[in-house]
PDB file of N, CA and C in Angstrom:
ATOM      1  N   UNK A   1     -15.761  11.697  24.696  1.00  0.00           N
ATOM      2  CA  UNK A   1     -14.763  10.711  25.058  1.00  0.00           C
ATOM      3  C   UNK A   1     -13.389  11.342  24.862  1.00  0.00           C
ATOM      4  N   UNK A   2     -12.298  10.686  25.895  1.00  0.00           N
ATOM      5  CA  UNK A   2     -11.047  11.803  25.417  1.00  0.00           C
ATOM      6  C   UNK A   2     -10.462  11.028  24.504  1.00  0.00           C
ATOM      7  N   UNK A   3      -9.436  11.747  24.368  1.00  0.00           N
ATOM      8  CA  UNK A   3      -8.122  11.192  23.190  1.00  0.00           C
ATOM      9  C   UNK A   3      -7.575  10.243  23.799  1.00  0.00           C
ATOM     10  N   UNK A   4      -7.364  10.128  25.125  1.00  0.00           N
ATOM     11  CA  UNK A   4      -6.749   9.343  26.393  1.00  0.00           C
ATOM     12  C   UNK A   4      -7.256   7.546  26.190  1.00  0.00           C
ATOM     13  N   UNK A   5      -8.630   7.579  26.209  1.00  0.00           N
ATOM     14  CA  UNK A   5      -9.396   6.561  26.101  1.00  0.00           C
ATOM     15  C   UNK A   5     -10.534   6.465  24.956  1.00  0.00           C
ATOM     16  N   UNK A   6      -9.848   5.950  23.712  1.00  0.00           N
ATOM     17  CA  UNK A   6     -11.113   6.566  22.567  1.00  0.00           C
ATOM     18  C   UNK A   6     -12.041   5.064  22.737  1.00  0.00           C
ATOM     19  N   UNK A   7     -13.584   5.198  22.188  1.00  0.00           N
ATOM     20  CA  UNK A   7     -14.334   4.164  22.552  1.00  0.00           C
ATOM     21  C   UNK A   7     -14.044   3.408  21.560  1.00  0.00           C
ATOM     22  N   UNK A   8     -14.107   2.055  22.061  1.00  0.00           N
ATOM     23  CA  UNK A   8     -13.903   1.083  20.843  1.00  0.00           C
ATOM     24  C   UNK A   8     -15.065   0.471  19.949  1.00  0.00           C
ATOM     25  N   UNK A   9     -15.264   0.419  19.030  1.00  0.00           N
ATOM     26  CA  UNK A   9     -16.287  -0.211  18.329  1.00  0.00           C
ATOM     27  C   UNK A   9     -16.213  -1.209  17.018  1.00  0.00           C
ATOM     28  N   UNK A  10     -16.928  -2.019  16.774  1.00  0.00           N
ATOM     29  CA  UNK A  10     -17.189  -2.948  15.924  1.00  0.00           C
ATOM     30  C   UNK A  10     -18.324  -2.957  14.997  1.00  0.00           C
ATOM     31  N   UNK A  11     -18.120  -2.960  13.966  1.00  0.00           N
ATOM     32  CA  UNK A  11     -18.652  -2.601  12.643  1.00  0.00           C
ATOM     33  C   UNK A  11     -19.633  -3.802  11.880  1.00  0.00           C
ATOM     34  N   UNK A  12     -20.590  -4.036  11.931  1.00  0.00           N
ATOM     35  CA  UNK A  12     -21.261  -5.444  10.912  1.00  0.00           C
ATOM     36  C   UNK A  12     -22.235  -4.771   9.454  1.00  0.00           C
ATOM     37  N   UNK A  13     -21.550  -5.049   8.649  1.00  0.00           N
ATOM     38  CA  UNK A  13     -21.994  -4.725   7.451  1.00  0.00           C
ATOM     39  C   UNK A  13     -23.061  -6.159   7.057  1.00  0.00           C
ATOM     40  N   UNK A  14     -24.363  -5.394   6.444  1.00  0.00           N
ATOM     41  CA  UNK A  14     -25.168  -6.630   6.682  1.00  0.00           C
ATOM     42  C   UNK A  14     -25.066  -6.479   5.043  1.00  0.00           C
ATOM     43  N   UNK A  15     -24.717  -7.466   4.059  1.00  0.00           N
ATOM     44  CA  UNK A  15     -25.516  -7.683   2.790  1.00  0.00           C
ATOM     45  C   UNK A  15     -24.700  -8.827   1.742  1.00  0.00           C
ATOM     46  N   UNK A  16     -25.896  -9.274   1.200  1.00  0.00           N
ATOM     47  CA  UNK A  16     -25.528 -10.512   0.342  1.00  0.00           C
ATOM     48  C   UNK A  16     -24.561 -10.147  -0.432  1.00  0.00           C
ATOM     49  N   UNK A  17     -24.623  -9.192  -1.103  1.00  0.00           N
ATOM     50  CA  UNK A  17     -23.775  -8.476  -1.971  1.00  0.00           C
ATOM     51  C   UNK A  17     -22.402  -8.790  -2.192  1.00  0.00           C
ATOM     52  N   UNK A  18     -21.974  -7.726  -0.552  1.00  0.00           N
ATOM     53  CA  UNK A  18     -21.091  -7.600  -0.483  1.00  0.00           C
ATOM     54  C   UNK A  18     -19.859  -8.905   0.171  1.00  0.00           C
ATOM     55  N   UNK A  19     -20.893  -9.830   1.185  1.00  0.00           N
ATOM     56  CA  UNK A  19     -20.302 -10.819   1.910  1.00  0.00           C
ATOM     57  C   UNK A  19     -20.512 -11.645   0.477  1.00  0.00           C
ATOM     58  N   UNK A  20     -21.038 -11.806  -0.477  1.00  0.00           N
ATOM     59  CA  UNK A  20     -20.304 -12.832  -1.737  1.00  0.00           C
ATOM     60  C   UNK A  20     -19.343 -12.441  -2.460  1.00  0.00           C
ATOM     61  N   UNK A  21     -19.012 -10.967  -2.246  1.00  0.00           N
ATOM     62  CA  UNK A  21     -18.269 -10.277  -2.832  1.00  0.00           C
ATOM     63  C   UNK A  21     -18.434  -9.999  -4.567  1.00  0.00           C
ATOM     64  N   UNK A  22     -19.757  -9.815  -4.903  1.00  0.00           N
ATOM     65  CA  UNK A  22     -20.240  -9.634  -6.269  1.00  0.00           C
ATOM     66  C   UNK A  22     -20.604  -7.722  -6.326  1.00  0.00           C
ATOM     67  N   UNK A  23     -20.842  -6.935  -5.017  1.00  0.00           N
ATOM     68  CA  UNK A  23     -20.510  -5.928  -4.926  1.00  0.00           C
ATOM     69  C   UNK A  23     -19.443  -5.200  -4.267  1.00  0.00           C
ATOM     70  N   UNK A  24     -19.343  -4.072  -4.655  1.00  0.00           N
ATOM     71  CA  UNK A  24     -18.214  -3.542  -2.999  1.00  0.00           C
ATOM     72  C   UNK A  24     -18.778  -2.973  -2.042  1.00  0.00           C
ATOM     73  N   UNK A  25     -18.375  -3.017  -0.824  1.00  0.00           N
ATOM     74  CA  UNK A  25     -18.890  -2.141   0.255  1.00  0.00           C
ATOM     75  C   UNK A  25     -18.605  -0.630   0.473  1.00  0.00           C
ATOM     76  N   UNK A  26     -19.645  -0.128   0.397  1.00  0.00           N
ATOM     77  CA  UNK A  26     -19.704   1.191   0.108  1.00  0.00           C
ATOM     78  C   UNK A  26     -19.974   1.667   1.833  1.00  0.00           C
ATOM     79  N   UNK A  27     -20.915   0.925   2.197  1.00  0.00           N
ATOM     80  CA  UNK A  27     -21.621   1.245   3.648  1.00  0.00           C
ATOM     81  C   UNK A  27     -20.385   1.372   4.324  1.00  0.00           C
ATOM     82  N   UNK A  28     -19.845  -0.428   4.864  1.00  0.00           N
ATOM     83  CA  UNK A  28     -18.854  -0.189   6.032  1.00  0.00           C
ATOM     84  C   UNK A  28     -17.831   0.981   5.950  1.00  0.00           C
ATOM     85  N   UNK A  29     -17.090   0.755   4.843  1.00  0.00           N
ATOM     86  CA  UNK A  29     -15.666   2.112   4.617  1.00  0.00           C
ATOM     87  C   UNK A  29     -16.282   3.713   4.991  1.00  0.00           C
ATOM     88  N   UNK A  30     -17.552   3.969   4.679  1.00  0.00           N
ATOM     89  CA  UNK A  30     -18.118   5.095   5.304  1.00  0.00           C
ATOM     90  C   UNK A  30     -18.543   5.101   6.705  1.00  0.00           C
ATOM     91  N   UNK A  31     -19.325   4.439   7.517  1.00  0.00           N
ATOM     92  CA  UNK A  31     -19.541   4.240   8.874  1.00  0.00           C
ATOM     93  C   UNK A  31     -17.966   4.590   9.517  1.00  0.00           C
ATOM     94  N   UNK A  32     -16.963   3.533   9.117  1.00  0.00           N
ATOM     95  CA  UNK A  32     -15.507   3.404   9.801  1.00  0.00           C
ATOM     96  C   UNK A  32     -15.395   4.749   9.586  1.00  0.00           C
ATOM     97  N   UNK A  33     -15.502   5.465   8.867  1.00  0.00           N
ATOM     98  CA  UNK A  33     -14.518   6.894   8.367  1.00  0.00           C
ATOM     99  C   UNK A  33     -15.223   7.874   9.300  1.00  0.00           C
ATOM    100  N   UNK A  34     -17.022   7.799   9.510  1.00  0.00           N
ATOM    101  CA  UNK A  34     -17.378   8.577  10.688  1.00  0.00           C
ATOM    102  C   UNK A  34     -17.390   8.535  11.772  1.00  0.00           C
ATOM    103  N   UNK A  35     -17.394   7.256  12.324  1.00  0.00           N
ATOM    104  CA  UNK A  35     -16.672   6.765  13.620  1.00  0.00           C
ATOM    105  C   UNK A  35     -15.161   7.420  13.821  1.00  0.00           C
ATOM    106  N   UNK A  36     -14.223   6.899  12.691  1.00  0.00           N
ATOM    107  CA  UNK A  36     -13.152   7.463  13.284  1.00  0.00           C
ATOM    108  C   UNK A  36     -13.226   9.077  13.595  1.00  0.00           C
ATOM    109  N   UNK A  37     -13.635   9.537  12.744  1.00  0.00           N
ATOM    110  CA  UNK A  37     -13.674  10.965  12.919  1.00  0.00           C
ATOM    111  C   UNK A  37     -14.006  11.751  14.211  1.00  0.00           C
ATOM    112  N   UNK A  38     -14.973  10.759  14.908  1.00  0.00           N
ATOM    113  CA  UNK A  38     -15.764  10.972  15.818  1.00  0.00           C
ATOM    114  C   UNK A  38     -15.217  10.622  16.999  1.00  0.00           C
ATOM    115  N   UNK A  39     -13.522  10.129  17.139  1.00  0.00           N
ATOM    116  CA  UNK A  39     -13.106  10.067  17.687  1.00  0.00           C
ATOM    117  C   UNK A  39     -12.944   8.252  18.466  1.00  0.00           C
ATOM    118  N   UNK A  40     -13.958   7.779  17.484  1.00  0.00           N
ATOM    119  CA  UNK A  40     -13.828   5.770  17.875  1.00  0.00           C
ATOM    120  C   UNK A  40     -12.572   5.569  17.149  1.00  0.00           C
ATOM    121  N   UNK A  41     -11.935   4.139  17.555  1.00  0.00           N
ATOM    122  CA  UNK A  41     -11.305   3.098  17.504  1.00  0.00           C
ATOM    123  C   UNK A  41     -11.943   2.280  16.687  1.00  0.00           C
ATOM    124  N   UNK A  42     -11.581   1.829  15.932  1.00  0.00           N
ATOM    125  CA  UNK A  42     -12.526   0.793  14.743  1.00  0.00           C
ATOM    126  C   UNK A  42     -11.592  -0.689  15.230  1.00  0.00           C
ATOM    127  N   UNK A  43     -12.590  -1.427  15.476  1.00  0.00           N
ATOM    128  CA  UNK A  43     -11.766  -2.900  16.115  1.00  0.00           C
ATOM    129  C   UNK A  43     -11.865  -3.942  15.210  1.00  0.00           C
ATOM    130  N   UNK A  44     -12.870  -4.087  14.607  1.00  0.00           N
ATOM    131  CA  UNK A  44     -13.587  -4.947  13.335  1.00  0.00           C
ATOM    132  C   UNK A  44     -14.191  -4.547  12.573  1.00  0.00           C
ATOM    133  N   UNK A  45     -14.237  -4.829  11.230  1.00  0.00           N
ATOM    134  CA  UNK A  45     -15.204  -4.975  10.334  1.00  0.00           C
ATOM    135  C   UNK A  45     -15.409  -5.765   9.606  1.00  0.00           C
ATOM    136  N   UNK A  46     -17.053  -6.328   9.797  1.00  0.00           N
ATOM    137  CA  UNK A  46     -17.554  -7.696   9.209  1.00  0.00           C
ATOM    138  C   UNK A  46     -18.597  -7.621   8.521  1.00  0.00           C
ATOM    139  N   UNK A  47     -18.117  -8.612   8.094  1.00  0.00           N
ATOM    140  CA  UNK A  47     -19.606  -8.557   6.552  1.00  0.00           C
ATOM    141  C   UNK A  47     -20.037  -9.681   6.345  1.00  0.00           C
ATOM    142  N   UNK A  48     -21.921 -10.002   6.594  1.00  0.00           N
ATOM    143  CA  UNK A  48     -22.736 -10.992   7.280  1.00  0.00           C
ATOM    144  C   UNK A  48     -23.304 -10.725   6.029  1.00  0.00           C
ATOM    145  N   UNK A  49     -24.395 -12.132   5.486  1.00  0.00           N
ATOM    146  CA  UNK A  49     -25.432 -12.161   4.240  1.00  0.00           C
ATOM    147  C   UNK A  49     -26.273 -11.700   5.423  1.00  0.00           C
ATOM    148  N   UNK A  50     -27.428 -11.096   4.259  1.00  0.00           N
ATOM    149  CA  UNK A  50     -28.768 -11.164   5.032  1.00  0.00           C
ATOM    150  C   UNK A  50     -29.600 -12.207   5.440  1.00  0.00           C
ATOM    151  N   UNK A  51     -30.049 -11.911   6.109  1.00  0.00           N
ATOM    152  CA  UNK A  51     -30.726 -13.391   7.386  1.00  0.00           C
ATOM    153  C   UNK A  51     -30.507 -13.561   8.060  1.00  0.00           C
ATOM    154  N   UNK A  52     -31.662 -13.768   9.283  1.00  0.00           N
ATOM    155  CA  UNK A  52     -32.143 -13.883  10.527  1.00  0.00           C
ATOM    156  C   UNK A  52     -30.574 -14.483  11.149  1.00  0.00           C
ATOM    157  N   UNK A  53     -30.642 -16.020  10.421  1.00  0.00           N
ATOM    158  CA  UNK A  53     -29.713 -16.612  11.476  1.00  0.00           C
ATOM    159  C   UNK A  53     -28.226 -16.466  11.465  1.00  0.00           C
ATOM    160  N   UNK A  54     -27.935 -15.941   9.717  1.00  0.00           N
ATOM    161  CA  UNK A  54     -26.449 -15.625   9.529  1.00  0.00           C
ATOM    162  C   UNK A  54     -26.076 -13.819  10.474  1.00  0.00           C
ATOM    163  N   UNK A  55     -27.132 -12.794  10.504  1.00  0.00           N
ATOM    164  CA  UNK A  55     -26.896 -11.330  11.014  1.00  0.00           C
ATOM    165  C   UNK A  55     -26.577 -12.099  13.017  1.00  0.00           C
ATOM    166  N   UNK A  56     -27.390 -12.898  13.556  1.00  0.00           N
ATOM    167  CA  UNK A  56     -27.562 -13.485  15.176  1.00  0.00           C
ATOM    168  C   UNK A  56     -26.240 -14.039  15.200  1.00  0.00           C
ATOM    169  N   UNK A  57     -25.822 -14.787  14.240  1.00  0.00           N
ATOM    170  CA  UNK A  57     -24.309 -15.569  14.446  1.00  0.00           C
ATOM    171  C   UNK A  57     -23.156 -14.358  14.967  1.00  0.00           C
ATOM    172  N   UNK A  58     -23.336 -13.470  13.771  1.00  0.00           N
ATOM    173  CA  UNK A  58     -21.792 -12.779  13.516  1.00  0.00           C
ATOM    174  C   UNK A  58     -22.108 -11.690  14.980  1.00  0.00           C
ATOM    175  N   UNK A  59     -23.302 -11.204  15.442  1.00  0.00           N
ATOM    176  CA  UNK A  59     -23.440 -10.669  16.249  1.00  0.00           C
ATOM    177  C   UNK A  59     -23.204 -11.183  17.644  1.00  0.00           C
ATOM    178  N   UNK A  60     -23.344 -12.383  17.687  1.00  0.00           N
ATOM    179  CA  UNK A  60     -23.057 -13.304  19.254  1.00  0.00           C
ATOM    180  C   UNK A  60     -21.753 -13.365  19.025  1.00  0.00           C
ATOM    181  N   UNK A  61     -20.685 -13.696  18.227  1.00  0.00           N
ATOM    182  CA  UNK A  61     -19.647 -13.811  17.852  1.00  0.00           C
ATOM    183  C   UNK A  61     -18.838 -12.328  17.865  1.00  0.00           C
ATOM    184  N   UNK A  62     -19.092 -11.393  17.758  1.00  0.00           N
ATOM    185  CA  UNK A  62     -18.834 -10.145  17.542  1.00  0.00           C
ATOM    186  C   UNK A  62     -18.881  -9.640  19.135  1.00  0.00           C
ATOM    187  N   UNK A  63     -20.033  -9.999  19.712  1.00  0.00           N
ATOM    188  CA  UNK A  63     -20.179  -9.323  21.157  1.00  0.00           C
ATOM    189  C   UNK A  63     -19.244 -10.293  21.927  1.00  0.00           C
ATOM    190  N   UNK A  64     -19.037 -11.094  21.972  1.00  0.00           N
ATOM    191  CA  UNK A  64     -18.208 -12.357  22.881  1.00  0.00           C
ATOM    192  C   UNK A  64     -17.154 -11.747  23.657  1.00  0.00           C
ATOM    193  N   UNK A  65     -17.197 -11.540  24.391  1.00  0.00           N
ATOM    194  CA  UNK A  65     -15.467 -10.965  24.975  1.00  0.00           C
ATOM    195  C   UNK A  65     -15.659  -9.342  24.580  1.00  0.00           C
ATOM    196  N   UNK A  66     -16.570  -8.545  24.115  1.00  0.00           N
ATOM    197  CA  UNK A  66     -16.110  -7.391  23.922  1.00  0.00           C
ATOM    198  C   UNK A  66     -16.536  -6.447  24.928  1.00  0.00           C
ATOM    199  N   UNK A  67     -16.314  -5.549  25.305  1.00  0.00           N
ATOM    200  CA  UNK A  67     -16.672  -4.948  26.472  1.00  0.00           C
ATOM    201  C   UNK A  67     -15.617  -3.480  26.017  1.00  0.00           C
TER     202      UNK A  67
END
């Protein structure tokens, strides 16, 4: 991809943990840091509990409009 047009992407950190905020996120801040490196655009980053219906929400919500 060039420098011209870097790809954009969106980040979902899945864990109870961290979306109660009783841990820190270790995952997302690393993903973002190899993405950027890699030449992505970081557009979001979200942090979903685990489960079926809370990971389907933030993901329909996340894809909506993104292109």
């Amino acid at each position: 991809m060039s420098d011209d047009h870097p790809w954009v992407v969106r980040i979902v950190v899945v864990s109870d943990g961290v979306a109660d905020g009783t841990r820190p996120d270790r995952g997302g801040p690393a993903v973002r840091a190899a993405l950027e490196a890699a030449g992505a655009q970081v557009d979001a980053v979200v942090t979903t509990p685990d489960g079926v219906e809370s990971v389907a929400d933030v993901l329909r919500t996340q894809c909506r409009g993104f292109f």
